[in-house]
N, C-alpha and C. Protein backbone atom coordinates (compact mmCIF):
# COMPACT_ATOMS: atom_id res chain seq x y z
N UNK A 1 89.23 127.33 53.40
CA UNK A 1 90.07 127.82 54.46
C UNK A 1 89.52 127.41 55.82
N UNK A 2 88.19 127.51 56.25
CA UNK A 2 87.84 126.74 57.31
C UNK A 2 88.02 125.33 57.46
N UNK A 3 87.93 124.43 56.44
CA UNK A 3 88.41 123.20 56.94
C UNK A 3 89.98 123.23 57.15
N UNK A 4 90.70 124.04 56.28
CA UNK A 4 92.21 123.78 56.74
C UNK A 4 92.20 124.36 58.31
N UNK A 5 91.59 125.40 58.67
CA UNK A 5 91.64 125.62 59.92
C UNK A 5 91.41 124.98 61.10
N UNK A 6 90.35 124.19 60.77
CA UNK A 6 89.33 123.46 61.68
C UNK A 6 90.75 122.20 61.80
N UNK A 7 91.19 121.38 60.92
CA UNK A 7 92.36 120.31 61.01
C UNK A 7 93.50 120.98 61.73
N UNK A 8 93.63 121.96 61.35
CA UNK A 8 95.31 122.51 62.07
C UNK A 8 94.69 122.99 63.74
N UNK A 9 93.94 123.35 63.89
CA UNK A 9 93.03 123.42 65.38
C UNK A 9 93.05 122.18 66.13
N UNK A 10 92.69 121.30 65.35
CA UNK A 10 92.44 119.55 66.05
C UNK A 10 93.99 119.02 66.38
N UNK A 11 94.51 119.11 65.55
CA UNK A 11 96.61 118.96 66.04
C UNK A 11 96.80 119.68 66.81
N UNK A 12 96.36 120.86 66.64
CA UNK A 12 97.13 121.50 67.79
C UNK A 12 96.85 121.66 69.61
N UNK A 13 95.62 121.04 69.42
CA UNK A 13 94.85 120.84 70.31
C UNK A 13 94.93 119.44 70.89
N UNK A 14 94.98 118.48 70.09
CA UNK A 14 95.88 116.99 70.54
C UNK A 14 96.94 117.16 70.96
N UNK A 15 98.36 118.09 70.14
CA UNK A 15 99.45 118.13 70.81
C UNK A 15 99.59 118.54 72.09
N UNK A 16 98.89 119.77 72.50
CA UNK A 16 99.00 120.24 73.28
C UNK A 16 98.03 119.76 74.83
N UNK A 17 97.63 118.77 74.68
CA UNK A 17 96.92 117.82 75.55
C UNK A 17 97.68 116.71 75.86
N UNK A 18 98.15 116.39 74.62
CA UNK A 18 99.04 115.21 74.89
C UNK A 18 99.89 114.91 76.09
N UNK A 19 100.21 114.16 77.02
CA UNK A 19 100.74 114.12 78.12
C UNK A 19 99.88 114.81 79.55
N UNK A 20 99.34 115.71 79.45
CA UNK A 20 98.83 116.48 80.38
C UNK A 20 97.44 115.41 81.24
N UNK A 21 96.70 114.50 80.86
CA UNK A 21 96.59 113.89 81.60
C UNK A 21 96.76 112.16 82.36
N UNK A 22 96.88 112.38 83.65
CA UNK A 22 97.46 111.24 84.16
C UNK A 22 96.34 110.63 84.87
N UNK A 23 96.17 108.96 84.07
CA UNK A 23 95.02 108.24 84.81
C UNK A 23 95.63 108.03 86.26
N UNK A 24 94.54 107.99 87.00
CA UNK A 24 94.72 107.43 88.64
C UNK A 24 95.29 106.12 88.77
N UNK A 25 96.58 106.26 89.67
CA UNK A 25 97.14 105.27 89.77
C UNK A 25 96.78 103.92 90.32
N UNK A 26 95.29 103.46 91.08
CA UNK A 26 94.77 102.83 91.12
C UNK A 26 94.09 102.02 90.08
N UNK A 27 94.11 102.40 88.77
CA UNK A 27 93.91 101.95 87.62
C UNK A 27 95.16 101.16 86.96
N UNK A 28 95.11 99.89 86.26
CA UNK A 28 95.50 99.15 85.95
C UNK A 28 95.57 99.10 84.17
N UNK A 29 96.39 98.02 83.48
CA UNK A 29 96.24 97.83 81.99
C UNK A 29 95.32 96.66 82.10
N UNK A 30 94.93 95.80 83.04
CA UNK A 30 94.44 94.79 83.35
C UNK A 30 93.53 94.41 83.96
N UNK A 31 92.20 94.52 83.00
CA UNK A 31 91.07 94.76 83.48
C UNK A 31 90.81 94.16 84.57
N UNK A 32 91.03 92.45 84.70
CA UNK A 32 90.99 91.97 86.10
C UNK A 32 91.50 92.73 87.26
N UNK A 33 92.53 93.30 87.20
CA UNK A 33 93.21 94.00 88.52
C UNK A 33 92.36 94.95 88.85
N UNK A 34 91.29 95.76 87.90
CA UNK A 34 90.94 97.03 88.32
C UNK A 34 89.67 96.48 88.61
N UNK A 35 89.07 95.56 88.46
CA UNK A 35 88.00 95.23 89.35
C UNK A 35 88.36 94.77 91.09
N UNK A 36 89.72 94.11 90.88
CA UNK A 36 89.62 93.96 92.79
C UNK A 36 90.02 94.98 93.79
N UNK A 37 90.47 96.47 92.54
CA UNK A 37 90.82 97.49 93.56
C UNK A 37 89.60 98.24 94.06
N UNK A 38 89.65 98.60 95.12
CA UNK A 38 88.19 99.06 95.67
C UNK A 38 88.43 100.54 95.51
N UNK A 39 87.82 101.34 94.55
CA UNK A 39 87.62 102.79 94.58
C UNK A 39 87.79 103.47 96.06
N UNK A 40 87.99 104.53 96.32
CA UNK A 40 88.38 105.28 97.21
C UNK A 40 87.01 105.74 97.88
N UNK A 41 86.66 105.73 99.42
CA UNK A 41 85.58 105.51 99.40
C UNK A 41 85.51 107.13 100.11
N UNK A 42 84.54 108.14 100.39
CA UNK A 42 83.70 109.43 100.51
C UNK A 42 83.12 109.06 101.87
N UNK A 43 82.86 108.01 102.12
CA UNK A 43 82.33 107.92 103.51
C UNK A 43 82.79 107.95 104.41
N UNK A 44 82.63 108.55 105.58
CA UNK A 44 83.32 108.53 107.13
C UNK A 44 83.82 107.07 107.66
N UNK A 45 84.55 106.88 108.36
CA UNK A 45 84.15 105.68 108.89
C UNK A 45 84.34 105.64 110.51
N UNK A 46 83.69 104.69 110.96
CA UNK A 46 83.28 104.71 112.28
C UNK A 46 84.70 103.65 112.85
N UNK A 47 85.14 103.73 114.09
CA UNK A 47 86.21 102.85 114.27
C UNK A 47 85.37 101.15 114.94
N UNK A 48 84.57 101.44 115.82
CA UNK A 48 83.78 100.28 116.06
C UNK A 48 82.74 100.31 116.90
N UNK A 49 81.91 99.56 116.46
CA UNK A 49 80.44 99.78 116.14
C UNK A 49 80.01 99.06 117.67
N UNK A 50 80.97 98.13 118.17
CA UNK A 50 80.53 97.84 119.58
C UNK A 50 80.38 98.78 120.73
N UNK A 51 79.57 98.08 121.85
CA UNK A 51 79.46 98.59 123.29
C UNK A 51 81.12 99.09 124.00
N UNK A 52 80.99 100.07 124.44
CA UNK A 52 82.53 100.49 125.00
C UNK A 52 83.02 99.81 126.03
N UNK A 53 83.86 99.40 125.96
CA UNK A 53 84.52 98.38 127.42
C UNK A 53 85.66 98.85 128.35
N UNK A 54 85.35 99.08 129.58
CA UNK A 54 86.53 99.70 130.54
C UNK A 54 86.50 98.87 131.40
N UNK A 55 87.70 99.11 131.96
CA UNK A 55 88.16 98.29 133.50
C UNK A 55 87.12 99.29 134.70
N UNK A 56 87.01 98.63 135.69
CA UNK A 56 86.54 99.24 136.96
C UNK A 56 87.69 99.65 137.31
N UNK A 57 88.44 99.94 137.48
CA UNK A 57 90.11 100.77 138.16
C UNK A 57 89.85 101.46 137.23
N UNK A 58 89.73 101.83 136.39
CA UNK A 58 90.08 102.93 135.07
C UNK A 58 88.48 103.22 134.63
N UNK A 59 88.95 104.95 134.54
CA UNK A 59 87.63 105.45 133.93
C UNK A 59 87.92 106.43 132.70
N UNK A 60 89.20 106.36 131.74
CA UNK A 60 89.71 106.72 130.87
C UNK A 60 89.49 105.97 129.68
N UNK A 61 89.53 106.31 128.01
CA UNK A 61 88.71 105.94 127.06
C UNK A 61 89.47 104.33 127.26
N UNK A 62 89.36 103.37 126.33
CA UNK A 62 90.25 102.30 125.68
C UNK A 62 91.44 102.86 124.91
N UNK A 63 92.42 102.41 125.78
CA UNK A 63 93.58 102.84 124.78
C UNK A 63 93.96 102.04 123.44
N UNK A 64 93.81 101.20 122.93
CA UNK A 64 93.07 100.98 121.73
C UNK A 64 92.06 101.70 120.97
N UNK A 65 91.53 101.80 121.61
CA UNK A 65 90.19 103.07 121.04
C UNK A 65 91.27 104.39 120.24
N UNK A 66 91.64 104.86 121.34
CA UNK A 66 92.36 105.88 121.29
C UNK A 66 93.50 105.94 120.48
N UNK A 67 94.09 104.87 120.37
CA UNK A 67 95.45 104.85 119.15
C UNK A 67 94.73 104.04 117.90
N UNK A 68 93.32 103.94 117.94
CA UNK A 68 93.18 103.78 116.46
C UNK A 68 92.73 105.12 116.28
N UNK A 69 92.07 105.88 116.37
CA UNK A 69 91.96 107.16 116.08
C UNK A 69 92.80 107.90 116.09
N UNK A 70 94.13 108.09 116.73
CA UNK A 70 95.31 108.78 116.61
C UNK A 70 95.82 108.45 115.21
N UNK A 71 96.15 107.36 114.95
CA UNK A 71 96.51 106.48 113.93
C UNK A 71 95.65 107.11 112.72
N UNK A 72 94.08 107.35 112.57
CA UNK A 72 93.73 107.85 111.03
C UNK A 72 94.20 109.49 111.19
N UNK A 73 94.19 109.91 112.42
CA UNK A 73 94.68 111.42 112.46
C UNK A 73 95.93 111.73 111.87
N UNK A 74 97.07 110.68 112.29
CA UNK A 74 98.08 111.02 111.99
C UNK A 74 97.85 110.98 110.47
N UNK A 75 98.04 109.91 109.46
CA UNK A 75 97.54 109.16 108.78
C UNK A 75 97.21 110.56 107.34
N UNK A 76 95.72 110.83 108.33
CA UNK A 76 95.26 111.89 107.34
C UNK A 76 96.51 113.57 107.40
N UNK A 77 96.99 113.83 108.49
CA UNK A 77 97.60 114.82 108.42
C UNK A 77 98.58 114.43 107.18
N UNK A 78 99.27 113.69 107.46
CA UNK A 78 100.48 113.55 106.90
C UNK A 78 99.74 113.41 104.90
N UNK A 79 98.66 112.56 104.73
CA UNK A 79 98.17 112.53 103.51
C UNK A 79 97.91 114.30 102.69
N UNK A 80 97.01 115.08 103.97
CA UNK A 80 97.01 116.51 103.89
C UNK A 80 98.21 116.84 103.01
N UNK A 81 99.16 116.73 103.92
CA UNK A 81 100.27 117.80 103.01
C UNK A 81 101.04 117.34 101.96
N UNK A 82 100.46 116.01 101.63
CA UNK A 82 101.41 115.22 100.41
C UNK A 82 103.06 115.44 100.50
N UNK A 83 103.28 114.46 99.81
CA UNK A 83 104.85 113.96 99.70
C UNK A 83 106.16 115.57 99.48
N UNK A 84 105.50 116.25 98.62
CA UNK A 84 106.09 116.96 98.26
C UNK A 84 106.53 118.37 99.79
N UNK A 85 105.62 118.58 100.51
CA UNK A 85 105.21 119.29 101.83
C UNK A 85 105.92 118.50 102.62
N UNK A 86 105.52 117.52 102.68
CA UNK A 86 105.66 116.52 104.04
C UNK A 86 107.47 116.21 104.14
N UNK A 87 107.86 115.89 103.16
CA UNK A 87 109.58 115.74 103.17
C UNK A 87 110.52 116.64 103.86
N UNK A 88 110.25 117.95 103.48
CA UNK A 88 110.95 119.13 103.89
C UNK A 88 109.83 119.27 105.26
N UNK A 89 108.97 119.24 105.80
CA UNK A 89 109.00 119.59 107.26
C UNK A 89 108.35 118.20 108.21
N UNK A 90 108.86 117.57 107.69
CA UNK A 90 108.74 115.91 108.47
C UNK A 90 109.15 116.06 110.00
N UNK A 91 110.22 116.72 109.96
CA UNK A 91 110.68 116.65 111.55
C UNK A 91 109.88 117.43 112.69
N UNK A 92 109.34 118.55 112.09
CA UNK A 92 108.44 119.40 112.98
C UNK A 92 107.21 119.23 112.94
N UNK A 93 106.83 118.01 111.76
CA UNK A 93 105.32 117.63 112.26
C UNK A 93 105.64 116.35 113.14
N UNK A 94 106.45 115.69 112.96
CA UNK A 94 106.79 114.08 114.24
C UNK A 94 106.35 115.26 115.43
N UNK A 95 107.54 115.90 115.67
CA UNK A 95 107.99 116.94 117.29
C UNK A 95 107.21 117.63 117.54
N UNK A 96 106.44 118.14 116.78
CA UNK A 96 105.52 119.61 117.47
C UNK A 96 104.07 119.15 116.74
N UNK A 97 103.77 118.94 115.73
CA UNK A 97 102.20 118.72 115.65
C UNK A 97 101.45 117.71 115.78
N UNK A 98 101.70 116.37 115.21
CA UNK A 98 101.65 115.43 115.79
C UNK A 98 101.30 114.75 117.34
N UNK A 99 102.02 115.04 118.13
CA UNK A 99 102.19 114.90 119.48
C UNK A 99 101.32 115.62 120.45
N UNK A 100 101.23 117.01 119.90
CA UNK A 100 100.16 118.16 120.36
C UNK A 100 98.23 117.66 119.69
N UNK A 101 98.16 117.15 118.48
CA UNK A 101 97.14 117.04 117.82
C UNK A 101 96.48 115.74 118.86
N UNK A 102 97.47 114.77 118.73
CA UNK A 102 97.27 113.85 119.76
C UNK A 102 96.48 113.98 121.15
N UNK A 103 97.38 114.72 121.79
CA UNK A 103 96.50 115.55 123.37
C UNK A 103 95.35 115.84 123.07
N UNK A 104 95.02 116.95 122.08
CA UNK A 104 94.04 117.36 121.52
C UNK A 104 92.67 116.32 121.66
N UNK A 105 93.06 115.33 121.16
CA UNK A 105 91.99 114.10 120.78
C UNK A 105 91.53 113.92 121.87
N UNK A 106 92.82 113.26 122.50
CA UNK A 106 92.42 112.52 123.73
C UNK A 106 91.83 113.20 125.07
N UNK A 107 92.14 114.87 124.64
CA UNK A 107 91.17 115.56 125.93
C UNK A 107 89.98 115.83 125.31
N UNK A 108 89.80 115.54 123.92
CA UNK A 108 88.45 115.49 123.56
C UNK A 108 87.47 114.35 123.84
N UNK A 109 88.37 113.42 123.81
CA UNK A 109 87.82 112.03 124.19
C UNK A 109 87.53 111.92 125.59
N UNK A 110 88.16 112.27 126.08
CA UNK A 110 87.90 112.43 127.41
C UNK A 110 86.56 113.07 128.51
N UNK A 111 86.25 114.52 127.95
CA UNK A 111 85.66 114.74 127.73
C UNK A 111 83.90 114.82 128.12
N UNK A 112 84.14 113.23 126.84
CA UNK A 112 82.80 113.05 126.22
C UNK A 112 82.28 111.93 127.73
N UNK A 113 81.38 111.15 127.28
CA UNK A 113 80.89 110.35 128.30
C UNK A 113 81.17 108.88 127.94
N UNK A 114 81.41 107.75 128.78
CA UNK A 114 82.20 106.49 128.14
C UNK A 114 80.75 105.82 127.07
N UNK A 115 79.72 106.03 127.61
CA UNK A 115 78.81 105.36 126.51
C UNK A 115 78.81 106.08 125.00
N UNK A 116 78.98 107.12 124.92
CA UNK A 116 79.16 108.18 123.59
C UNK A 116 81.11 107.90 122.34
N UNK A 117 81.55 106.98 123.43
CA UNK A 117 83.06 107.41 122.96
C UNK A 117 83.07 106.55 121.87
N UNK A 118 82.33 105.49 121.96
CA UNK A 118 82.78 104.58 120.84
C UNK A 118 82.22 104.54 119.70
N UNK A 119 81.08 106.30 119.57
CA UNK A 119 80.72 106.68 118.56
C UNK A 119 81.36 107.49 117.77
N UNK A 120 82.30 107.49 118.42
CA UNK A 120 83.47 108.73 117.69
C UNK A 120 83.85 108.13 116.47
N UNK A 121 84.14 108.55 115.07
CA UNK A 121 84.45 108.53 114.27
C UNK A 121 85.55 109.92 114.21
N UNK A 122 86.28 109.54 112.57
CA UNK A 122 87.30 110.55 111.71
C UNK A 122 87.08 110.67 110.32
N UNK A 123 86.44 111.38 109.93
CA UNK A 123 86.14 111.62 108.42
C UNK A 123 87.52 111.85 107.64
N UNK A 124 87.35 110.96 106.65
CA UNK A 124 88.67 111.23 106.02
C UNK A 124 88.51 111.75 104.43
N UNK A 125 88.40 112.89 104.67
CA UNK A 125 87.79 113.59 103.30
C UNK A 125 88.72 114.67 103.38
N UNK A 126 89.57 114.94 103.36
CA UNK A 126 90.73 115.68 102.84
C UNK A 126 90.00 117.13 101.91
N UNK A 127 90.59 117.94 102.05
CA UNK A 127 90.71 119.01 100.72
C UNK A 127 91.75 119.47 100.38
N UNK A 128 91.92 119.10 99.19
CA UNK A 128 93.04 119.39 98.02
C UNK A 128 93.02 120.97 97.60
N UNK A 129 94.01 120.91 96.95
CA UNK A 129 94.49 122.17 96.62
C UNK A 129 94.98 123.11 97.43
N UNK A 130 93.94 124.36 97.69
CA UNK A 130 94.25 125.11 98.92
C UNK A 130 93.36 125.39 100.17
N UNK A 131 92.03 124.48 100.21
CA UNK A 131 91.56 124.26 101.35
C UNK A 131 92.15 123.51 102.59
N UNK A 132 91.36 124.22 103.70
CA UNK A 132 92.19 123.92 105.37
C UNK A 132 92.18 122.35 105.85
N UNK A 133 90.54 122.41 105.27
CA UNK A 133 90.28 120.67 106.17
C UNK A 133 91.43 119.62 106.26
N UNK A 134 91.54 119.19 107.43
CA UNK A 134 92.56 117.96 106.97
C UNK A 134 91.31 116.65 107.60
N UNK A 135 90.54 116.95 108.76
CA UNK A 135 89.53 115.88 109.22
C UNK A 135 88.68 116.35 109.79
N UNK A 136 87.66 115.93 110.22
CA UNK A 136 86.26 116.01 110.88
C UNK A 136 86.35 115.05 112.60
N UNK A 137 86.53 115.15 113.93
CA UNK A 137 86.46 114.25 114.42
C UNK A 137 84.59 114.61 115.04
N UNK A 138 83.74 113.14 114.81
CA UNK A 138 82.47 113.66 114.43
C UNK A 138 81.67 112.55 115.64
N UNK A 139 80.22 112.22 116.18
CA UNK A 139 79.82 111.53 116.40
C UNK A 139 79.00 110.52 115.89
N UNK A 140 79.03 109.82 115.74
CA UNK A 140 78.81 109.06 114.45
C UNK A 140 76.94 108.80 114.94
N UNK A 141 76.57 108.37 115.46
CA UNK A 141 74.98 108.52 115.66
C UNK A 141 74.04 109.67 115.48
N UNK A 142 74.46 110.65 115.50
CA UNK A 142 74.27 111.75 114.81
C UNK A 142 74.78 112.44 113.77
N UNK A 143 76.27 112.25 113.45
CA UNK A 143 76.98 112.59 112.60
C UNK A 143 76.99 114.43 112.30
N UNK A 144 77.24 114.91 114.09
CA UNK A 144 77.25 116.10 114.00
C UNK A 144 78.98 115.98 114.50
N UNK A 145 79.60 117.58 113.90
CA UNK A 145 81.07 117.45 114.42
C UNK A 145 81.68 117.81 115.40
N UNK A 146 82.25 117.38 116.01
CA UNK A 146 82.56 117.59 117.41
C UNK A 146 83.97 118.44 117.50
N UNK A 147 84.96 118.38 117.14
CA UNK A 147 85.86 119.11 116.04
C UNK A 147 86.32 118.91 115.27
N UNK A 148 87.00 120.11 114.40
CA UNK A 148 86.93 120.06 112.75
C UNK A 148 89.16 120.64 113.44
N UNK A 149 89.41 119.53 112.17
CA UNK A 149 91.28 120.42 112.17
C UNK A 149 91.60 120.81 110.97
N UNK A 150 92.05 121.64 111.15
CA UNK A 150 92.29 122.29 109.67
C UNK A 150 93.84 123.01 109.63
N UNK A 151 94.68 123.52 108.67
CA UNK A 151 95.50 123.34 108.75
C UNK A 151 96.14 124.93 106.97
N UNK A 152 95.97 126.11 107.43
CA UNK A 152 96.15 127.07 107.02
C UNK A 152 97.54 127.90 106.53
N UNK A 153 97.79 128.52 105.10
CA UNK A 153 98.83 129.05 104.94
C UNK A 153 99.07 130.31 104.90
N UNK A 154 99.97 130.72 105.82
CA UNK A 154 100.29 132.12 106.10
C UNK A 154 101.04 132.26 105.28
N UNK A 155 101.16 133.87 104.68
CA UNK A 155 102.29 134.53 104.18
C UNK A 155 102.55 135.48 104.98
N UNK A 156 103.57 135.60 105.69
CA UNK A 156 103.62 137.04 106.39
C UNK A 156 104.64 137.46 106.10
N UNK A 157 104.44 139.05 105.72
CA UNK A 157 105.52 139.97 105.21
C UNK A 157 106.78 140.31 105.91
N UNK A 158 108.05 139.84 104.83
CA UNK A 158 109.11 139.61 105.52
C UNK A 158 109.47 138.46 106.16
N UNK A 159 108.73 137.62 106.12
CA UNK A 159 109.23 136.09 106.99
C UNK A 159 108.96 134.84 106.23
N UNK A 160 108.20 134.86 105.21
CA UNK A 160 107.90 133.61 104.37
C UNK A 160 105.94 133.20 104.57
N UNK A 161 106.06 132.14 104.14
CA UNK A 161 105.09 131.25 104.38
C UNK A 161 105.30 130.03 105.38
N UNK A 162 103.99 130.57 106.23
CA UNK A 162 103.91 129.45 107.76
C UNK A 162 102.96 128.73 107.31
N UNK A 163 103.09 127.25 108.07
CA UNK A 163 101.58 126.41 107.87
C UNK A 163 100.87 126.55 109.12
N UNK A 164 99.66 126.77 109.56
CA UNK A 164 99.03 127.54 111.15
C UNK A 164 97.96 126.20 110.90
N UNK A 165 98.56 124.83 111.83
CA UNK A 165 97.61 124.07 112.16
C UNK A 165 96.90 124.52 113.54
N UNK A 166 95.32 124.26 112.89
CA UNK A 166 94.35 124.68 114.39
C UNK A 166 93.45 124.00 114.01
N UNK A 167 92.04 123.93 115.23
CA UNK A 167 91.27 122.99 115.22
C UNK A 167 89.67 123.96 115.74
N UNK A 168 88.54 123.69 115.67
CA UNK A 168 87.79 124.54 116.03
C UNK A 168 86.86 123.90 116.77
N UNK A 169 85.77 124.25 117.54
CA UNK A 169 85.48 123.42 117.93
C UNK A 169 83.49 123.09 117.86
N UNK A 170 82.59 122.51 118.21
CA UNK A 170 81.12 122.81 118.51
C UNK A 170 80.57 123.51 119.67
N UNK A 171 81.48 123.50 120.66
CA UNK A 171 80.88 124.43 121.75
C UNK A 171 80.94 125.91 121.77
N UNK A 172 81.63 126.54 120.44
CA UNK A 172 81.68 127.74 120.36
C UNK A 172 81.38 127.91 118.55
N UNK A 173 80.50 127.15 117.55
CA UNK A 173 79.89 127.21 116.66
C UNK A 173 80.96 127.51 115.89
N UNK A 174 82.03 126.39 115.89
CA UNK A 174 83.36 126.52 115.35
C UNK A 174 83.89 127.65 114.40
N UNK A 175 84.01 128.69 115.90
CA UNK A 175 84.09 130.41 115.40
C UNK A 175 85.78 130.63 115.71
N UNK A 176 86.24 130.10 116.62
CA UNK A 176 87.24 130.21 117.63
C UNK A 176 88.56 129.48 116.96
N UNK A 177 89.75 129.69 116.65
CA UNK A 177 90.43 129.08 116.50
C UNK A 177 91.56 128.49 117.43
N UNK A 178 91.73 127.29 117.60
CA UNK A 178 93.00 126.83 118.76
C UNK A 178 93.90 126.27 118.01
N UNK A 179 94.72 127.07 118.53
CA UNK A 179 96.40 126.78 117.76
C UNK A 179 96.59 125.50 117.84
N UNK A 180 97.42 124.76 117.01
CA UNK A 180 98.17 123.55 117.18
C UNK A 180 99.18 123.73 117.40
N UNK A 181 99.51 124.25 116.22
CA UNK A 181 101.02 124.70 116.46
C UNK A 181 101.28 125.32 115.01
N UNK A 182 102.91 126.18 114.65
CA UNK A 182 102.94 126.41 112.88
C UNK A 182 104.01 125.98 113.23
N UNK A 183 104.55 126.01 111.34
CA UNK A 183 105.64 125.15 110.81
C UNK A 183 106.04 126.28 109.91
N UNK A 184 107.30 126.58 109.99
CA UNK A 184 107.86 127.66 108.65
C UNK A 184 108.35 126.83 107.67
N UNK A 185 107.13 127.34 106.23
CA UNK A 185 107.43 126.95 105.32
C UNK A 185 109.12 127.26 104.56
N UNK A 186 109.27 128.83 103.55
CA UNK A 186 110.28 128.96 103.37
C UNK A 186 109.33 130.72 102.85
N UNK A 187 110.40 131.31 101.86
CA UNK A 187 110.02 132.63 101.60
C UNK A 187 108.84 132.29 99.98
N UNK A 188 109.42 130.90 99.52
CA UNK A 188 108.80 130.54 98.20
C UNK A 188 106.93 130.06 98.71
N UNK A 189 106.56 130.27 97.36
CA UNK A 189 104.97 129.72 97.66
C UNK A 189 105.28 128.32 97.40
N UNK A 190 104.45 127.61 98.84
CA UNK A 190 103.94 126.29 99.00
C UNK A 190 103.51 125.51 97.82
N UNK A 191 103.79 124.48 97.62
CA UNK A 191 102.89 123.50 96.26
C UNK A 191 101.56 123.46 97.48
N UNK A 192 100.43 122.81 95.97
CA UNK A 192 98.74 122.81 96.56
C UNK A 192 99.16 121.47 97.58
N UNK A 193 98.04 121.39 98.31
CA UNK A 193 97.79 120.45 99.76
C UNK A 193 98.01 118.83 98.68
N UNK A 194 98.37 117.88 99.13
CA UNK A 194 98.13 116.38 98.68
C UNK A 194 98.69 116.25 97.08
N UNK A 195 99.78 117.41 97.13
CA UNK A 195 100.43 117.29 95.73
C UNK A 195 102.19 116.44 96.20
């Protein structure tokens, strides 16, 4: 009776696995292909590693500088809330968070001092599921963070679920929260972050 058990355990345990997992779509049937895709990389990255360059009339960052870093911000927000999130409130992250997150940067950038700016980096390490992080904006020679955005789900009674993007900062031992802005979800619970 234990081996009949032990076999009807192993079926039922295959069946019920069966389908449930899905290789990463970066993976290929073809072994060649999956060697030239480059794994997903954990590391920060720095936007550029050169001396900072300004005009004498202008004492504001490189606007280049500045819209490549807007660019992984946006980038990562929008990755944050995956396809499934992002469809249904597309219009109020273009109009209201987006645009605001933006300012954000750039009075952070601002800020700083022009020899320090072009150490700025954007960590793009996401947290899935139901963590806040969406990025790190960090200094890259030290690789301490300068602010962190994160991006939180309210339920409040009687009104649904809100998304409460805010950002925190190092000059107050990122205790403090500054609004971005929220987005009303609906009365239903949210799918997880990057689903």
């Amino acid at each position: 009776m234990k081996l009949w058990f032990r076999k009807v355990s192993v079926i039922l345990i295959t069946i019920l696995t069966l389908g449930l997992y899905i290789p990463p779509t970066y993976l290929s049937a073809d072994p060649a292909e999956n060697e030239e895709v480059a794994s997903p990389k954990e590391e920060p990255t720095l936007l550029d590693d050169s001396p900072f360059e300004t005009d004498t009339d202008d004492h504001q960052p490189n606007n280049d500088y500045l819209s490549q870093i807007t660019v992984i911000a946006k980038n990562a927000t929008i990755s944050k809330l995956g396809p499934r999130i992002f469809d249904q409130v597309e219009e109020d992250v273009f109009t209201n968070i987006l645009p605001t997150m933006e300012e954000i940067i750039s009075s952070i950038l601002e800020e700083g001092s022009e020899d320090v700016i072009p150490y700025y980096g954007i960590s793009e390490q996401t947290t899935r599921g139901y963590g806040e992080k969406i990025f790190n904006l960090y200094d890259g020679r030290t690789n301490e963070d300068i602010a962190r955005f994160h991006v939180r789900r309210d339920n409040r009674p009687g009104e649904g679920y809100w998304f409460n993007f805010h950002y925190h900062l190092n000059t107050d031992n990122f205790e403090k929260h500054h609004v971005i802005g929220e987005i009303f979800w609906d009365k239903n619970t949210p799918p997880k972050w990057m689903s």
